[in-house]
N, C-alpha and C. Protein backbone atom coordinates (compact mmCIF):
# COMPACT_ATOMS: atom_id res chain seq x y z
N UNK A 1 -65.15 65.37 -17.94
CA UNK A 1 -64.02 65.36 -17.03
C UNK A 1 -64.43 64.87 -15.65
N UNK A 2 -66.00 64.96 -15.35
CA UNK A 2 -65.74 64.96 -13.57
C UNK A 2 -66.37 63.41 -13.96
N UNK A 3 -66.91 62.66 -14.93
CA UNK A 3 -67.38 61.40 -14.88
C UNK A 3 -65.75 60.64 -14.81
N UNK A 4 -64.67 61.03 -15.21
CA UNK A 4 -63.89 60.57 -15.31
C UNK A 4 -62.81 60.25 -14.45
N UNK A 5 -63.23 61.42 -13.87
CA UNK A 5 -62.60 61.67 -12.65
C UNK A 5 -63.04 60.48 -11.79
N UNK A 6 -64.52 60.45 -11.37
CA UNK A 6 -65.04 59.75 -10.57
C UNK A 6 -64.97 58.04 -10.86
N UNK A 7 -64.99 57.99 -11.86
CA UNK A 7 -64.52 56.66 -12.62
C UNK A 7 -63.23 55.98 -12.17
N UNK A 8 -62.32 57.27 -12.23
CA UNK A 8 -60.58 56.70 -11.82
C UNK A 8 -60.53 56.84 -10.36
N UNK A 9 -61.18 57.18 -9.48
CA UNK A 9 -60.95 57.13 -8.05
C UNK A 9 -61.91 55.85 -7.33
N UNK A 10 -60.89 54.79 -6.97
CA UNK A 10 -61.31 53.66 -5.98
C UNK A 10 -62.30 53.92 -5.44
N UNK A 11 -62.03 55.22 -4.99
CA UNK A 11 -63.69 55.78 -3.51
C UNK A 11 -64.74 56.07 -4.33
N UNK A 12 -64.67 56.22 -5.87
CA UNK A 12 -66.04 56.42 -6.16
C UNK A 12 -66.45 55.66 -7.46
N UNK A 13 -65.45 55.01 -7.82
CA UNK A 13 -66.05 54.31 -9.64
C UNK A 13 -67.05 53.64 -9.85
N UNK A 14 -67.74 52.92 -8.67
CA UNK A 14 -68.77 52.37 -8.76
C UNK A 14 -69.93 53.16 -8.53
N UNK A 15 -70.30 54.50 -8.13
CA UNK A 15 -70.92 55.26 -8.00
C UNK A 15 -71.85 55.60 -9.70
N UNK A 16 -73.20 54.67 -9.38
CA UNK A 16 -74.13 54.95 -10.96
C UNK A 16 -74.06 56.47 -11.33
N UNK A 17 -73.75 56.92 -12.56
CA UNK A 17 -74.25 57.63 -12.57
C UNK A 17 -74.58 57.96 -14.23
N UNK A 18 -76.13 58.97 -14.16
CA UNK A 18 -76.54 59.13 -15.23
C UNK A 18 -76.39 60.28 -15.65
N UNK A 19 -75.77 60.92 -17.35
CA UNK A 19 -75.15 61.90 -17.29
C UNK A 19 -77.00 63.08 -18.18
N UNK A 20 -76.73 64.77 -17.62
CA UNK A 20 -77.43 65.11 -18.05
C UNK A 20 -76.68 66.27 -18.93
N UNK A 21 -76.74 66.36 -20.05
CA UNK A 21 -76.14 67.44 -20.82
C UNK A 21 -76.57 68.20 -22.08
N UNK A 22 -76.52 69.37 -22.40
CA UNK A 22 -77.16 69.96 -23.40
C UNK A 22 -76.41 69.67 -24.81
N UNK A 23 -75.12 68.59 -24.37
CA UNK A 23 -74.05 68.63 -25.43
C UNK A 23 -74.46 66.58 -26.10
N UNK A 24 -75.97 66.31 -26.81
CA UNK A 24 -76.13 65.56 -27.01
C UNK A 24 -75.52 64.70 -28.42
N UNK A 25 -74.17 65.15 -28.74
CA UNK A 25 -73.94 64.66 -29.91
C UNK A 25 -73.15 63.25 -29.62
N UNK A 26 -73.16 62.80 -31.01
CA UNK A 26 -72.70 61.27 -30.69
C UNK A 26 -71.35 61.15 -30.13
N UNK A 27 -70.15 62.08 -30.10
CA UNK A 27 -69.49 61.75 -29.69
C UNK A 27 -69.61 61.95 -28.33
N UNK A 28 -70.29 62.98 -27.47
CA UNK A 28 -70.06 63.22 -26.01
C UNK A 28 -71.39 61.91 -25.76
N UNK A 29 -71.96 61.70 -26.18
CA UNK A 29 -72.85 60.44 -25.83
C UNK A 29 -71.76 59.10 -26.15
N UNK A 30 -71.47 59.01 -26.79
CA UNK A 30 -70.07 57.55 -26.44
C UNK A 30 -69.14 57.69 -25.74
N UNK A 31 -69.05 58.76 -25.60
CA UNK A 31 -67.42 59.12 -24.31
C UNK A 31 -67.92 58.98 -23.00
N UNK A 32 -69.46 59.00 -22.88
CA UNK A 32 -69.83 59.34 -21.47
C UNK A 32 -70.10 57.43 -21.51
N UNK A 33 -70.67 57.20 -22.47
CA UNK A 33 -70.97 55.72 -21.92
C UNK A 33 -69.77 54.84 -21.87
N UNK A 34 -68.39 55.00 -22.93
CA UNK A 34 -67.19 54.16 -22.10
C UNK A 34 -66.49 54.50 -21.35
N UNK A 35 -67.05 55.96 -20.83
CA UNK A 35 -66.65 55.73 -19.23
C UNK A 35 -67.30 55.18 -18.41
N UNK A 36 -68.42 54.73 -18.49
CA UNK A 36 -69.07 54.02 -17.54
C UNK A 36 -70.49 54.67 -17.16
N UNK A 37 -70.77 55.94 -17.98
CA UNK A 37 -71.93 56.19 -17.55
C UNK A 37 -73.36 55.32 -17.74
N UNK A 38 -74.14 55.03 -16.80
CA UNK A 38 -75.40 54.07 -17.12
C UNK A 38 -76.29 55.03 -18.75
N UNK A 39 -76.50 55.86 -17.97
CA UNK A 39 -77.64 57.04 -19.59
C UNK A 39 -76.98 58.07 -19.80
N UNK A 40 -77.62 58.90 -20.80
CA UNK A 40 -77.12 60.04 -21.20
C UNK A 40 -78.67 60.56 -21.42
N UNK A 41 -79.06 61.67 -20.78
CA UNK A 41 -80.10 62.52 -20.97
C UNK A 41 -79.56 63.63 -21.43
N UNK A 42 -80.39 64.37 -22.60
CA UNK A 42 -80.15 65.49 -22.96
C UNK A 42 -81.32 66.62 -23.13
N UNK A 43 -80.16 67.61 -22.39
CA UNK A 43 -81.51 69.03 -22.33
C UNK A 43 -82.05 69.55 -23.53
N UNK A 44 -83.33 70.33 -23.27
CA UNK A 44 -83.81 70.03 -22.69
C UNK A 44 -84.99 69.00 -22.38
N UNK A 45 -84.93 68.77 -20.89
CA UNK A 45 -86.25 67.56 -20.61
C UNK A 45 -87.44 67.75 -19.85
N UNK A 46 -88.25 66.95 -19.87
CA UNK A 46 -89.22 67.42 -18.62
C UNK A 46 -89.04 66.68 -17.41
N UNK A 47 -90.00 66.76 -16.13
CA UNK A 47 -89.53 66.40 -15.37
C UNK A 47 -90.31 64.75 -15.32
N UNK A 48 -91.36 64.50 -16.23
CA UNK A 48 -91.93 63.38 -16.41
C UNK A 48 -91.04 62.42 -17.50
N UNK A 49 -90.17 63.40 -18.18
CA UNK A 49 -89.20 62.85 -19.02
C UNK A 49 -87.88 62.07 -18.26
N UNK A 50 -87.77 62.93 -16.89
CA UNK A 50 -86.39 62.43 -16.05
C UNK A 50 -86.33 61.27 -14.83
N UNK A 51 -88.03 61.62 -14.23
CA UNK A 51 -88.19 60.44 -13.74
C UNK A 51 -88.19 59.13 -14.24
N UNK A 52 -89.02 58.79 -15.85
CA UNK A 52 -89.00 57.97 -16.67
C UNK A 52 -87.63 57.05 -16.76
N UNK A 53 -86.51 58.04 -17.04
CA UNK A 53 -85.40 57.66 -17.31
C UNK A 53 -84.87 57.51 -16.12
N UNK A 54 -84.75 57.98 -14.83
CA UNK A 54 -84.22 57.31 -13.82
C UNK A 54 -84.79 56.12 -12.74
N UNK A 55 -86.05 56.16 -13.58
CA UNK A 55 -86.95 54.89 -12.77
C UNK A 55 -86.08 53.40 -12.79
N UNK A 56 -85.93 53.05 -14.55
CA UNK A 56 -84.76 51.81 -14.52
C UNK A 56 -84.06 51.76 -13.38
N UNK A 57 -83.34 53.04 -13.03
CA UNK A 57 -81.97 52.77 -12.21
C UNK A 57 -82.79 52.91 -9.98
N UNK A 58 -83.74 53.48 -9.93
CA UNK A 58 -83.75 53.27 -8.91
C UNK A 58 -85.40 52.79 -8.57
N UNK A 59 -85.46 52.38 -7.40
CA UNK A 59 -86.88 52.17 -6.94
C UNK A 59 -87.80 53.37 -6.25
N UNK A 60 -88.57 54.12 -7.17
CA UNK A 60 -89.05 55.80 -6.19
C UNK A 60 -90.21 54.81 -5.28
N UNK A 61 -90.07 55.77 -4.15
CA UNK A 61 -91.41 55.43 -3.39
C UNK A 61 -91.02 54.02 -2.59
N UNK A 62 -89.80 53.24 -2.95
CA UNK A 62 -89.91 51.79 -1.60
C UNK A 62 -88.90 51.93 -1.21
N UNK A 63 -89.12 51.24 -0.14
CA UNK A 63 -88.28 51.04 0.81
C UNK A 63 -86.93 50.08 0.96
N UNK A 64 -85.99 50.27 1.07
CA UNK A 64 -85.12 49.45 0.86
C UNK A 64 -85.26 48.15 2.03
N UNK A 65 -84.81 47.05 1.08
CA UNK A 65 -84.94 45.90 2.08
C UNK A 65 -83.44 45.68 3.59
């Protein structure tokens, strides 16, 4: 509901986001991605498991140009 939310509001649909949930079945993993979510992580993870997966989406450690 709140990916969806954020999806249908102008002020935020473009806002990446990667979903984390203990509810990893195929259907809440396809509902989250045609709404637009980039991943779907599911609990539980580690924390070498979450950086991994959010490395794709951002640059840790630089600096923006």
């Amino acid at each position: 509901e709140a990916l969806a939310a954020l999806k249908a509001n102008p002020a935020t649909r473009d806002i990446p986001v990667v979903m984390l949930s203990a509810d990893g079945g195929k259907d809440n993993v396809d509902r989250a991605k045609q709404l637009g979510a980039l991943n779907f992580i599911t609990k539980p993870f580690t924390g070498d498991a979450l950086v991994t997966s959010l490395s794709a989406y951002i640059n840790f450690g630089q600096k923006a140009a």
